[in-house]
PDB file of N, CA and C in Angstrom:
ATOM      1  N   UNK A   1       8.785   0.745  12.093  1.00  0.00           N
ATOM      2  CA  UNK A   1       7.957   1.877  11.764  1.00  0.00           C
ATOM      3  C   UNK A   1       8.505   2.575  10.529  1.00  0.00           C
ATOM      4  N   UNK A   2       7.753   2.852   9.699  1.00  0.00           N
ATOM      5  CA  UNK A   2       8.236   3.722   8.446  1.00  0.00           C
ATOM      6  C   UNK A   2       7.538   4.617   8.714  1.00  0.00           C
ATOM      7  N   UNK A   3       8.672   5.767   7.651  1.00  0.00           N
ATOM      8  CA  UNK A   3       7.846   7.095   7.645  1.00  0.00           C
ATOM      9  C   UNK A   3       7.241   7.246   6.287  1.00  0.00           C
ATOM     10  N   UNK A   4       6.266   8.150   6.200  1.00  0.00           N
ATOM     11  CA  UNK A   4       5.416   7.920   4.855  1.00  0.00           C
ATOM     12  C   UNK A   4       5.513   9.589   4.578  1.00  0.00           C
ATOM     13  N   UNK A   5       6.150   9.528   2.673  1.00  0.00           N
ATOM     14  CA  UNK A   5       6.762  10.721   2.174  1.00  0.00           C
ATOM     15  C   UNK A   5       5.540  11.723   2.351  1.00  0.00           C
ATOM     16  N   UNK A   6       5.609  12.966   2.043  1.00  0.00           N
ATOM     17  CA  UNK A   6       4.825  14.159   1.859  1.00  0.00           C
ATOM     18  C   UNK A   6       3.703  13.967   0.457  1.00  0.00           C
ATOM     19  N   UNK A   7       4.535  12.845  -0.736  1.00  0.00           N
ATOM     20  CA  UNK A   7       3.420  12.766  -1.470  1.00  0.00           C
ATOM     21  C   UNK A   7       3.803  11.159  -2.201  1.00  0.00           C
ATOM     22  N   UNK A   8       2.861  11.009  -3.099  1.00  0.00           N
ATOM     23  CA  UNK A   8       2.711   9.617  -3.610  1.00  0.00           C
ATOM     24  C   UNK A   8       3.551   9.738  -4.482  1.00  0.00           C
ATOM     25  N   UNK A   9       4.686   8.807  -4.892  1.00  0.00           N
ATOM     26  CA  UNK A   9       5.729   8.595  -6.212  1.00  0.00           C
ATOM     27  C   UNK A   9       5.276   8.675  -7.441  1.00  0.00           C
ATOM     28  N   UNK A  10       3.763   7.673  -7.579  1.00  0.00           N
ATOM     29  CA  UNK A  10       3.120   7.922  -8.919  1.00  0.00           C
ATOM     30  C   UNK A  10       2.329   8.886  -9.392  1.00  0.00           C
ATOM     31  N   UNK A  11       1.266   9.644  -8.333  1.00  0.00           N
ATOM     32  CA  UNK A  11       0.799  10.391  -9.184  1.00  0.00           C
ATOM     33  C   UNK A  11       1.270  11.772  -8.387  1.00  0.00           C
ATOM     34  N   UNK A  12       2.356  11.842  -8.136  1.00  0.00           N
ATOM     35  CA  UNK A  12       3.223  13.215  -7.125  1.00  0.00           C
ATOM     36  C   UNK A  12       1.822  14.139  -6.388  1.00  0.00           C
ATOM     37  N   UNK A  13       0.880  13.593  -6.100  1.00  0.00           N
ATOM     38  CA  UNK A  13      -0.141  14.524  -5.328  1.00  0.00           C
ATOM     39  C   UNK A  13      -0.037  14.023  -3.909  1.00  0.00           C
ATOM     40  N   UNK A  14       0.120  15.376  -3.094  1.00  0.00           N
ATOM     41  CA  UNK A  14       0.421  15.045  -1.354  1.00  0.00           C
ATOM     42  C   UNK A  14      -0.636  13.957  -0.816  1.00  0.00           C
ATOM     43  N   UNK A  15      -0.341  13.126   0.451  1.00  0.00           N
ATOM     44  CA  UNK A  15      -1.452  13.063   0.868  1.00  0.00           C
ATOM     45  C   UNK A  15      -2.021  13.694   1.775  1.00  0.00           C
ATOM     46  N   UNK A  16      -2.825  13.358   1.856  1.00  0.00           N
ATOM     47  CA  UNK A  16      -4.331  14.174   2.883  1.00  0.00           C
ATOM     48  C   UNK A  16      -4.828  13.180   3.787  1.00  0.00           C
ATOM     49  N   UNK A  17      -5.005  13.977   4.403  1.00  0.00           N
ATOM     50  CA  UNK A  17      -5.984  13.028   6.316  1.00  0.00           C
ATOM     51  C   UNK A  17      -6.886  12.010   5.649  1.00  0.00           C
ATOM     52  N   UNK A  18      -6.802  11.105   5.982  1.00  0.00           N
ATOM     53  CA  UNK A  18      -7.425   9.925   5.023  1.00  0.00           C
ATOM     54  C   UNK A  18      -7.271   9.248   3.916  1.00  0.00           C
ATOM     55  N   UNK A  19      -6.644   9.648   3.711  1.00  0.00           N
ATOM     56  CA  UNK A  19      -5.835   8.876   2.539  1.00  0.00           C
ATOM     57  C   UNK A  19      -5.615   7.348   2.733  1.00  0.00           C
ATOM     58  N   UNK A  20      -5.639   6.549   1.763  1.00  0.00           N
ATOM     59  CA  UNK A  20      -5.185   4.938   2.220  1.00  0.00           C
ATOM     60  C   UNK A  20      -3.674   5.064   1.734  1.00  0.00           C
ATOM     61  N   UNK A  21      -2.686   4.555   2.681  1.00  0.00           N
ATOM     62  CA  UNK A  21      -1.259   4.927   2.039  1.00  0.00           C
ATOM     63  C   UNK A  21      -0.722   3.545   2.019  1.00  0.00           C
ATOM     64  N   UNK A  22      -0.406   3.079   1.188  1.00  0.00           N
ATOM     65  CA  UNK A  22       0.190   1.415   0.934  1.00  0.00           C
ATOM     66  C   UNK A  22       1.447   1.378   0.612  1.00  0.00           C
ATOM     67  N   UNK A  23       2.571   0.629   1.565  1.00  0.00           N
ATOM     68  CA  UNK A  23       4.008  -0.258   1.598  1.00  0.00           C
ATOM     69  C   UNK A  23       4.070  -0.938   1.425  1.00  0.00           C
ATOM     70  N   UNK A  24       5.083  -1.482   1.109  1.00  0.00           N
ATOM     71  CA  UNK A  24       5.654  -2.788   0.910  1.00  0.00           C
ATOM     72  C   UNK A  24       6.029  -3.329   2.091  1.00  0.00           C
ATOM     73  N   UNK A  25       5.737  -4.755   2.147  1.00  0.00           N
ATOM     74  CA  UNK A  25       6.354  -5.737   3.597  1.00  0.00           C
ATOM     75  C   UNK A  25       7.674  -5.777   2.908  1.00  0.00           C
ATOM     76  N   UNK A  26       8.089  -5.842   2.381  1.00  0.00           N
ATOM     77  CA  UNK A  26       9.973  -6.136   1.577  1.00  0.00           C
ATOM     78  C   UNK A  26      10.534  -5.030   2.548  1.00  0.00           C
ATOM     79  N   UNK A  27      11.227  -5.624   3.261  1.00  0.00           N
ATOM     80  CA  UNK A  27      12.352  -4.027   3.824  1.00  0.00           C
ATOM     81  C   UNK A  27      13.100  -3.401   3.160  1.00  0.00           C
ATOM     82  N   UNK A  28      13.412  -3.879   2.406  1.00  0.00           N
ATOM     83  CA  UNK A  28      14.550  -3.435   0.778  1.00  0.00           C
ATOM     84  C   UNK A  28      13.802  -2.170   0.219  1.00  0.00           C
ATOM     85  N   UNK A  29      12.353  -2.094   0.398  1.00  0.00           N
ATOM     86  CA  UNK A  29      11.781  -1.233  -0.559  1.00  0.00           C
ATOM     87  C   UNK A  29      11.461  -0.361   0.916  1.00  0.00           C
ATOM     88  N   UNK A  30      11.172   0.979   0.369  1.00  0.00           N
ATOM     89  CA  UNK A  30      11.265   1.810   1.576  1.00  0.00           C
ATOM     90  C   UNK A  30       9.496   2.757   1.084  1.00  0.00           C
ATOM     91  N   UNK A  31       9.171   2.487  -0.265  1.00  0.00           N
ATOM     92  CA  UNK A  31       8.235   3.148  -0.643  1.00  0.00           C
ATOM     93  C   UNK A  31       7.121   3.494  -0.235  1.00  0.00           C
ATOM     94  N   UNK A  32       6.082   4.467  -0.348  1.00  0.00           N
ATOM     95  CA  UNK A  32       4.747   4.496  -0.258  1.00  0.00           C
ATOM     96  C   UNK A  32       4.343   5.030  -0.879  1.00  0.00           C
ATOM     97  N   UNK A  33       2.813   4.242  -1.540  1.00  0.00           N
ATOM     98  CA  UNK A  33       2.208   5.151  -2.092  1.00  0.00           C
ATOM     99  C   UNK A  33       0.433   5.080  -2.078  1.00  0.00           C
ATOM    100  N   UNK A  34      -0.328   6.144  -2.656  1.00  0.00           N
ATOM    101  CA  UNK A  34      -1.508   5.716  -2.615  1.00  0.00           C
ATOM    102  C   UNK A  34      -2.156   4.499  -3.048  1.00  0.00           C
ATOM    103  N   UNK A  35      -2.633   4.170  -1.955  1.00  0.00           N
ATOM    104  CA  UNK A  35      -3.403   2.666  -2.297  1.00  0.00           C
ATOM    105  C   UNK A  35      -4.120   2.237  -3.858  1.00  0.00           C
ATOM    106  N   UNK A  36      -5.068   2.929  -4.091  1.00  0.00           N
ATOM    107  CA  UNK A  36      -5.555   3.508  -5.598  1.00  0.00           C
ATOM    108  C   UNK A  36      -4.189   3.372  -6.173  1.00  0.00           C
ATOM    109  N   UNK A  37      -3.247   4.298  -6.471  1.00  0.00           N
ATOM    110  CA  UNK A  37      -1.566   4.450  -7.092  1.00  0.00           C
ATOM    111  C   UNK A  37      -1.238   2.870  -7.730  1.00  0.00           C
ATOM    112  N   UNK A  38      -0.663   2.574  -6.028  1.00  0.00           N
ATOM    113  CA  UNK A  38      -0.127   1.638  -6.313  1.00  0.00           C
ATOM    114  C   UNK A  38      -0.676  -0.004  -6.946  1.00  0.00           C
ATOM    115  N   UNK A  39      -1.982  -0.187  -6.448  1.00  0.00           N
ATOM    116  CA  UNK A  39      -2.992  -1.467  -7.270  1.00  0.00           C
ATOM    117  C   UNK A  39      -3.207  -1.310  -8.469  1.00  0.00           C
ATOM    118  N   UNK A  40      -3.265  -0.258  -8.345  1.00  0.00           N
ATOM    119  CA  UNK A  40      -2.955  -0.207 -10.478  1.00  0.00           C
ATOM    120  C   UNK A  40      -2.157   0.142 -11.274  1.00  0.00           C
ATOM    121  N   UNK A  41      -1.128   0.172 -10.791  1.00  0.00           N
ATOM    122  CA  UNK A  41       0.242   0.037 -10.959  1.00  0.00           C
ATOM    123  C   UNK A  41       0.479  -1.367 -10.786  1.00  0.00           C
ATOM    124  N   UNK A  42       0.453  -1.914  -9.983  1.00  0.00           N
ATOM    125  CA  UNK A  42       0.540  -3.633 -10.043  1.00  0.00           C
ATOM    126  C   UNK A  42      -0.436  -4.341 -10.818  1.00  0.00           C
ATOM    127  N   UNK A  43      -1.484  -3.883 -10.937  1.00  0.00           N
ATOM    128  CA  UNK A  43      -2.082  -4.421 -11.856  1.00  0.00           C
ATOM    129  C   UNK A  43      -2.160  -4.508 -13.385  1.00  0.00           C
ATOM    130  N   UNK A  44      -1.244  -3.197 -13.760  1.00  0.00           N
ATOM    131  CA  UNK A  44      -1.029  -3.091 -14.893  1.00  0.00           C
ATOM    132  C   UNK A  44       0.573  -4.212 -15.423  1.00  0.00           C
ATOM    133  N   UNK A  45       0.958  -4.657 -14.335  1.00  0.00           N
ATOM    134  CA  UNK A  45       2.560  -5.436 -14.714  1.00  0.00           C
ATOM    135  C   UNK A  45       2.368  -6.634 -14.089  1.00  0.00           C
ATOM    136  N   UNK A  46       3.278  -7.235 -14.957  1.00  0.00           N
ATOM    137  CA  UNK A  46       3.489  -8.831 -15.253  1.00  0.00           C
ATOM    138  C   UNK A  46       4.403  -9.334 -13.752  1.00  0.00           C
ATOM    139  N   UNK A  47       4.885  -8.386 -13.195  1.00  0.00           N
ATOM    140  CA  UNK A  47       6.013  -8.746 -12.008  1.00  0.00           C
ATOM    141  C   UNK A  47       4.951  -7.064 -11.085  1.00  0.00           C
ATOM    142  N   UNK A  48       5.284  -7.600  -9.764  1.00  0.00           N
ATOM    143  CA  UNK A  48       5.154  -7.228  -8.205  1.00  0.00           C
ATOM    144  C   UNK A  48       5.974  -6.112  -8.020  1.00  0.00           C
ATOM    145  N   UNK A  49       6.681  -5.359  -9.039  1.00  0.00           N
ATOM    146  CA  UNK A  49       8.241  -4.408  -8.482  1.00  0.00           C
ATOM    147  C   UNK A  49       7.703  -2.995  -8.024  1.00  0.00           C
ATOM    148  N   UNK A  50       8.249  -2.168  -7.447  1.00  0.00           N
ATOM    149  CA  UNK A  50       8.267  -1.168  -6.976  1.00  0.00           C
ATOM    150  C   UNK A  50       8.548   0.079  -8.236  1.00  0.00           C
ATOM    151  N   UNK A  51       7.567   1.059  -8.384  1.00  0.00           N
ATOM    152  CA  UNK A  51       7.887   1.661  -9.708  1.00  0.00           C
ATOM    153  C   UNK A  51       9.173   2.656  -9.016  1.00  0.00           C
ATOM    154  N   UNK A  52       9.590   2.586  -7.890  1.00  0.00           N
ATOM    155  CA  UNK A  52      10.959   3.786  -7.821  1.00  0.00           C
ATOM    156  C   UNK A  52      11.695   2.977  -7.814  1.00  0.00           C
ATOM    157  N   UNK A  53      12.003   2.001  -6.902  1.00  0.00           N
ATOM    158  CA  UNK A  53      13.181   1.017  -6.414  1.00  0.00           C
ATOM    159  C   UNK A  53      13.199  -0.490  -7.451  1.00  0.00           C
ATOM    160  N   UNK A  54      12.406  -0.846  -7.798  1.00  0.00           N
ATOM    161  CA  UNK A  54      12.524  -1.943  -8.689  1.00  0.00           C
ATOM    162  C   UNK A  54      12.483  -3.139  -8.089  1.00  0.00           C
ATOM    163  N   UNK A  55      12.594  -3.182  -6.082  1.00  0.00           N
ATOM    164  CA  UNK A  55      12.666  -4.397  -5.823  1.00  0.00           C
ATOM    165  C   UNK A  55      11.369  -4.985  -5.172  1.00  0.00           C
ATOM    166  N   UNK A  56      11.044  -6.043  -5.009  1.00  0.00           N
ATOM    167  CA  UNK A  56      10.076  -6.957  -5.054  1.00  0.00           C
ATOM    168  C   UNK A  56       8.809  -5.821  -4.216  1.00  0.00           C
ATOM    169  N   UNK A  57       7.479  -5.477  -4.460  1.00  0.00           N
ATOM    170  CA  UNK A  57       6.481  -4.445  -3.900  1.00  0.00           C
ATOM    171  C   UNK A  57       5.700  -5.665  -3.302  1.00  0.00           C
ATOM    172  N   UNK A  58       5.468  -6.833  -3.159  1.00  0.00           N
ATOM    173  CA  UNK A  58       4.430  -7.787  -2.650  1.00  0.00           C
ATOM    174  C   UNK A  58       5.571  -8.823  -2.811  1.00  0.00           C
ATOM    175  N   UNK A  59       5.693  -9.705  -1.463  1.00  0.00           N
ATOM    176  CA  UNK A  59       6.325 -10.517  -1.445  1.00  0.00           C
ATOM    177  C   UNK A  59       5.707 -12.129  -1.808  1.00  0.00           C
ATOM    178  N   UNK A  60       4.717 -12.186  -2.218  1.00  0.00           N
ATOM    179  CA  UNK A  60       3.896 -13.153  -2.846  1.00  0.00           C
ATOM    180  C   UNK A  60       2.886 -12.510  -4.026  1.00  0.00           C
ATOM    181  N   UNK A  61       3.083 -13.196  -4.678  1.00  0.00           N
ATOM    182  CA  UNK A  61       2.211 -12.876  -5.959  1.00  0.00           C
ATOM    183  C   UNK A  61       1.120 -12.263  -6.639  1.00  0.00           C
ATOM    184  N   UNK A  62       0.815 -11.173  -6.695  1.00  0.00           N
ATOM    185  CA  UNK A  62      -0.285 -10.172  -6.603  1.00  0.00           C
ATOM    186  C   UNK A  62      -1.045 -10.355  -7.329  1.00  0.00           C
ATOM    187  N   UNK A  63      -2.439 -10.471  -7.273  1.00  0.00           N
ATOM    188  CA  UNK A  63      -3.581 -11.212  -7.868  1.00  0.00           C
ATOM    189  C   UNK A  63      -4.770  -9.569  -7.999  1.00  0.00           C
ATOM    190  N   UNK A  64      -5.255  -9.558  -8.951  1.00  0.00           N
ATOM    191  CA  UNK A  64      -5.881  -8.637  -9.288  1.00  0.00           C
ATOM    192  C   UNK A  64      -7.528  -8.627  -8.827  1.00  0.00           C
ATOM    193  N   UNK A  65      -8.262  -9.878  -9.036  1.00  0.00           N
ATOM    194  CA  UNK A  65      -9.381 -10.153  -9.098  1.00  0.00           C
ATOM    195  C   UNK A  65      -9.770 -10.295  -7.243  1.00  0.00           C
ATOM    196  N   UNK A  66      -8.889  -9.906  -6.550  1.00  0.00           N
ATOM    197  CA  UNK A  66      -9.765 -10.061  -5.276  1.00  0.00           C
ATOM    198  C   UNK A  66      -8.856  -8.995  -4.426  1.00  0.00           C
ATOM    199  N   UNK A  67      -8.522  -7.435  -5.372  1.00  0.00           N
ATOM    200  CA  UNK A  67      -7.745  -6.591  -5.019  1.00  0.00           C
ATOM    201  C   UNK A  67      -8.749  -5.921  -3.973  1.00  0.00           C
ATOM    202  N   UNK A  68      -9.463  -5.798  -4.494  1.00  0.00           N
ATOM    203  CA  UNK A  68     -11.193  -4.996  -3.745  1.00  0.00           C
ATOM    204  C   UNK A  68     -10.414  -3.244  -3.410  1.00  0.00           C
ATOM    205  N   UNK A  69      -9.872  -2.474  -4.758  1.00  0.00           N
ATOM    206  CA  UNK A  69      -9.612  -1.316  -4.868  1.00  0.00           C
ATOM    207  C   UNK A  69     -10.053  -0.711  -4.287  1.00  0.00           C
ATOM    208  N   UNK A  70     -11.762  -0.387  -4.290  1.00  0.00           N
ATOM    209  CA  UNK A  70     -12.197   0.724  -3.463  1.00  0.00           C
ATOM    210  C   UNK A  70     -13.249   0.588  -3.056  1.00  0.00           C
ATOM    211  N   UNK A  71     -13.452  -0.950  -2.509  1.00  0.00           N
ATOM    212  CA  UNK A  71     -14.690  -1.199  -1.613  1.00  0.00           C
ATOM    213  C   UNK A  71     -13.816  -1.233  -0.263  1.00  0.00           C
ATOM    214  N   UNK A  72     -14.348  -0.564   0.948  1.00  0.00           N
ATOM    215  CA  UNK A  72     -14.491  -0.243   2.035  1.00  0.00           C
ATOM    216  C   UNK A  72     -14.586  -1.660   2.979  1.00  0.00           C
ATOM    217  N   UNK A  73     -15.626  -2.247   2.315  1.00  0.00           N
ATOM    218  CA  UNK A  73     -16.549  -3.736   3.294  1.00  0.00           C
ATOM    219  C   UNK A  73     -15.648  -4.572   3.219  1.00  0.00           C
ATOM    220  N   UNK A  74     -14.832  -4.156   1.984  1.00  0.00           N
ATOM    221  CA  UNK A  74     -14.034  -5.780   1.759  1.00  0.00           C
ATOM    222  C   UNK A  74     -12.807  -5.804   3.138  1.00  0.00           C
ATOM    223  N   UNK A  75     -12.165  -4.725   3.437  1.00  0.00           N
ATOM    224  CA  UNK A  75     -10.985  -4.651   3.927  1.00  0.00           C
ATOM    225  C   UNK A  75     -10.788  -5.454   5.304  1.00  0.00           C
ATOM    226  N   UNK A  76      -9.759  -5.343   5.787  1.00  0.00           N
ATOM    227  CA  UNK A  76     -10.506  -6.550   7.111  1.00  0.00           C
ATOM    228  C   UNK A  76      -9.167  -5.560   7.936  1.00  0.00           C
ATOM    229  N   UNK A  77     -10.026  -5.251   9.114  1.00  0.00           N
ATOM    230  CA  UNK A  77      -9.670  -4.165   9.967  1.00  0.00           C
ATOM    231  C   UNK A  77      -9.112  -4.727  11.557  1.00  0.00           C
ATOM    232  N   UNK A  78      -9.016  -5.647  11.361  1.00  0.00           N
ATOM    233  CA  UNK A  78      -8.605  -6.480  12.705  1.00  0.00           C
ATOM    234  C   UNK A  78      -7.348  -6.745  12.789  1.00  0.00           C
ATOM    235  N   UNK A  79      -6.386  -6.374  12.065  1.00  0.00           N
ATOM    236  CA  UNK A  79      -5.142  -6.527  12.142  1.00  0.00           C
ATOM    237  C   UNK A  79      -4.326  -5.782  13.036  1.00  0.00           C
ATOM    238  N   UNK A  80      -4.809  -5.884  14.253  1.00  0.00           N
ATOM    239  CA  UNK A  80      -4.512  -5.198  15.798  1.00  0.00           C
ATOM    240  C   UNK A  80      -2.667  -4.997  16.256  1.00  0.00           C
ATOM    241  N   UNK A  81      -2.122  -5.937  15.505  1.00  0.00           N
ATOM    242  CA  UNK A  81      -0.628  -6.077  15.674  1.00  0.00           C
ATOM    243  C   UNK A  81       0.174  -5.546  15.214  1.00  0.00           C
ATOM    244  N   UNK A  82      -0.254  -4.216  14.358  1.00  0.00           N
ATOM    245  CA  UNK A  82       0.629  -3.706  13.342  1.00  0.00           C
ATOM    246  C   UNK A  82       0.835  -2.434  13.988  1.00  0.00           C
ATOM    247  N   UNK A  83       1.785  -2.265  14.232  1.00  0.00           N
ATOM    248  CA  UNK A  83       2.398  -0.556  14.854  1.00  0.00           C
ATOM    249  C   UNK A  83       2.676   0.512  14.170  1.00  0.00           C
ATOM    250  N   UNK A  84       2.172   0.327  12.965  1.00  0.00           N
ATOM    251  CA  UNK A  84       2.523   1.656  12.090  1.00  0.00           C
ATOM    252  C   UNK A  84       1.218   2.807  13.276  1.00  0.00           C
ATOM    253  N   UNK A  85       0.476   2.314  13.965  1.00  0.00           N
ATOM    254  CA  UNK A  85      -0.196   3.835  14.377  1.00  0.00           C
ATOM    255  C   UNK A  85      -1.514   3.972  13.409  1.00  0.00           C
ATOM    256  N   UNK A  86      -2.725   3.430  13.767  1.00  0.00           N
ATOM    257  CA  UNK A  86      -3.749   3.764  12.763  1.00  0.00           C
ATOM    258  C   UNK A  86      -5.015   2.027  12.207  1.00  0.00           C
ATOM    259  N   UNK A  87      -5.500   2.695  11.104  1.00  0.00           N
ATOM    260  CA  UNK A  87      -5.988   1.656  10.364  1.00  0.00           C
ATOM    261  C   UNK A  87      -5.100   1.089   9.091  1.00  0.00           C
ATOM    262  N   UNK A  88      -4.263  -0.012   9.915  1.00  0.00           N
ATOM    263  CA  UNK A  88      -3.300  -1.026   8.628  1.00  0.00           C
ATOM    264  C   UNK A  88      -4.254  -1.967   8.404  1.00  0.00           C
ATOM    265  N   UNK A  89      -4.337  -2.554   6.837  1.00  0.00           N
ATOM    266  CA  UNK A  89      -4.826  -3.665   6.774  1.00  0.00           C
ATOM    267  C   UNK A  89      -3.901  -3.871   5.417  1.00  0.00           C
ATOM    268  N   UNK A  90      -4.163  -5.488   5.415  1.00  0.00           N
ATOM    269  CA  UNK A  90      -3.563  -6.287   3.876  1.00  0.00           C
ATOM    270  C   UNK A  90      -4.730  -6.220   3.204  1.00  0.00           C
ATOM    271  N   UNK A  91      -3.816  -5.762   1.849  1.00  0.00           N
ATOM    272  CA  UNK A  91      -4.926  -5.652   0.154  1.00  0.00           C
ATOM    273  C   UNK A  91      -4.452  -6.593  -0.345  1.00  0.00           C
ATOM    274  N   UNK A  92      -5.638  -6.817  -1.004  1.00  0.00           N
ATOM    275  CA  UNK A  92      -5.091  -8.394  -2.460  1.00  0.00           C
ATOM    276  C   UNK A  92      -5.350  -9.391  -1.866  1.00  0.00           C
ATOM    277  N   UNK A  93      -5.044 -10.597  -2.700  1.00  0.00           N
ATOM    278  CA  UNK A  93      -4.673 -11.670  -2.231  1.00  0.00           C
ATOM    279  C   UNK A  93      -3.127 -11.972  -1.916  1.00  0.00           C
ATOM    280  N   UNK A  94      -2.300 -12.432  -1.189  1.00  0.00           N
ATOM    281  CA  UNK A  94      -1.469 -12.745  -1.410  1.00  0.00           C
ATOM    282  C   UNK A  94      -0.093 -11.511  -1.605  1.00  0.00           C
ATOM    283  N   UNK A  95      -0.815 -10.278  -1.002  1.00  0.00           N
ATOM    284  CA  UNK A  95       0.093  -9.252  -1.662  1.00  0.00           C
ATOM    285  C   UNK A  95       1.281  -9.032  -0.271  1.00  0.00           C
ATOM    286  N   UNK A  96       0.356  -9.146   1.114  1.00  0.00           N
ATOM    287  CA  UNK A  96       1.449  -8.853   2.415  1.00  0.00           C
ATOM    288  C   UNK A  96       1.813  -8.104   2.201  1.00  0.00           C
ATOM    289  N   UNK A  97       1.472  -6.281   1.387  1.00  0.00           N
ATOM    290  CA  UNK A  97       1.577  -5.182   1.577  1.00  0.00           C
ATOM    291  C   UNK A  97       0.796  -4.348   2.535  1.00  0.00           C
ATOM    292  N   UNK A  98       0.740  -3.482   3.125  1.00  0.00           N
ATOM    293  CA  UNK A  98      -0.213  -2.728   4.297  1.00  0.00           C
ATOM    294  C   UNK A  98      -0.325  -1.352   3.376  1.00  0.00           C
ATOM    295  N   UNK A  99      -1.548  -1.180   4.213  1.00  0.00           N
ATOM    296  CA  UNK A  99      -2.190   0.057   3.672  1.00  0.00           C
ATOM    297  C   UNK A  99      -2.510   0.893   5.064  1.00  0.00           C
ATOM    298  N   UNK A 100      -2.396   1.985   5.295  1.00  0.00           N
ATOM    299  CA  UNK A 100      -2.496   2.922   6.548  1.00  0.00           C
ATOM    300  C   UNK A 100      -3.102   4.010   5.869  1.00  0.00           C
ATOM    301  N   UNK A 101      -4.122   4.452   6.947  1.00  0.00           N
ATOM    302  CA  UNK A 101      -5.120   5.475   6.589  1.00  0.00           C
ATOM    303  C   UNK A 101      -4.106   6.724   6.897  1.00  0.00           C
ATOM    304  N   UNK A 102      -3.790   8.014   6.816  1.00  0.00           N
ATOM    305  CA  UNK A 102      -3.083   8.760   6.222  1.00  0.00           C
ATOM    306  C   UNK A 102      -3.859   9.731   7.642  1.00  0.00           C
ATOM    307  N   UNK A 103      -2.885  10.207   8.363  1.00  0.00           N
ATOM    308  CA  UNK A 103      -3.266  10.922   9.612  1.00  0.00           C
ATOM    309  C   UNK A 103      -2.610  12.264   9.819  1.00  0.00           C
ATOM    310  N   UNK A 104      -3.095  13.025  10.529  1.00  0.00           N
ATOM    311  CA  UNK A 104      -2.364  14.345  10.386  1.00  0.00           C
ATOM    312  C   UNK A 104      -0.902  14.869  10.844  1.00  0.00           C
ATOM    313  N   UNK A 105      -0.169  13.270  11.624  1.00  0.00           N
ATOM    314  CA  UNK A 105       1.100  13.520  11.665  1.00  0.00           C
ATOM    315  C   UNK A 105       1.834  13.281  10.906  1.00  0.00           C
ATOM    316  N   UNK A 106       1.532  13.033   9.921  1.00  0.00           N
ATOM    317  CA  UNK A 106       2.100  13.155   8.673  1.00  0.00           C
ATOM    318  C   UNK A 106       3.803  13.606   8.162  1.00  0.00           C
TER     319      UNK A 106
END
């Protein structure tokens, strides 16, 4: 279980009840940040790294063209096994990062 900071690293704005909040599967990296934040942040770089920690943010190769940023339909919500508490799902192709909808225990 991770805990998820008071606000996003990249664009330092808190989150809010609903929010999509995206980690890294790497245990090395401890980060979170807004889903939005962080996909374009990876999308803007040649390497997968974590903009605080530097170490690996997607443990397979992050692909841009089937990120599905901020379509809703695309996400796939069945990922019943994940204990963070909430709606986790994997973004990207290939990224094996989670994204958690942002709840008021915050």
């Amino acid at each position: 279980n991770r805990r998820v900071p008071p606000a996003c690293a990249i664009c330092l704005s808190p989150y809010e009840v609903g929010d999509a909040v995206t980690h890294s599967p790497n245990e090395q990296c401890k980060h979170a940040f807004h889903h939005e934040c962080i996909t374009t942040w990876l999308a803007k770089k040649p390497e997968s790294l974590c903009p605080c920690c530097r170490q690996e943010f997607c443990l397979l190769p992050y692909t841009t063209e089937a990120s599905s940023e901020t379509n809703p339909d695309s996400r796939d919500d069945s990922d019943d096994d994940n204990d963070d508490g909430g709606g986790s799902v994997l973004i990207g192709v290939n990224t094996n990062a989670t994204t958690t909808l942002a709840s008021s225990n915050l």
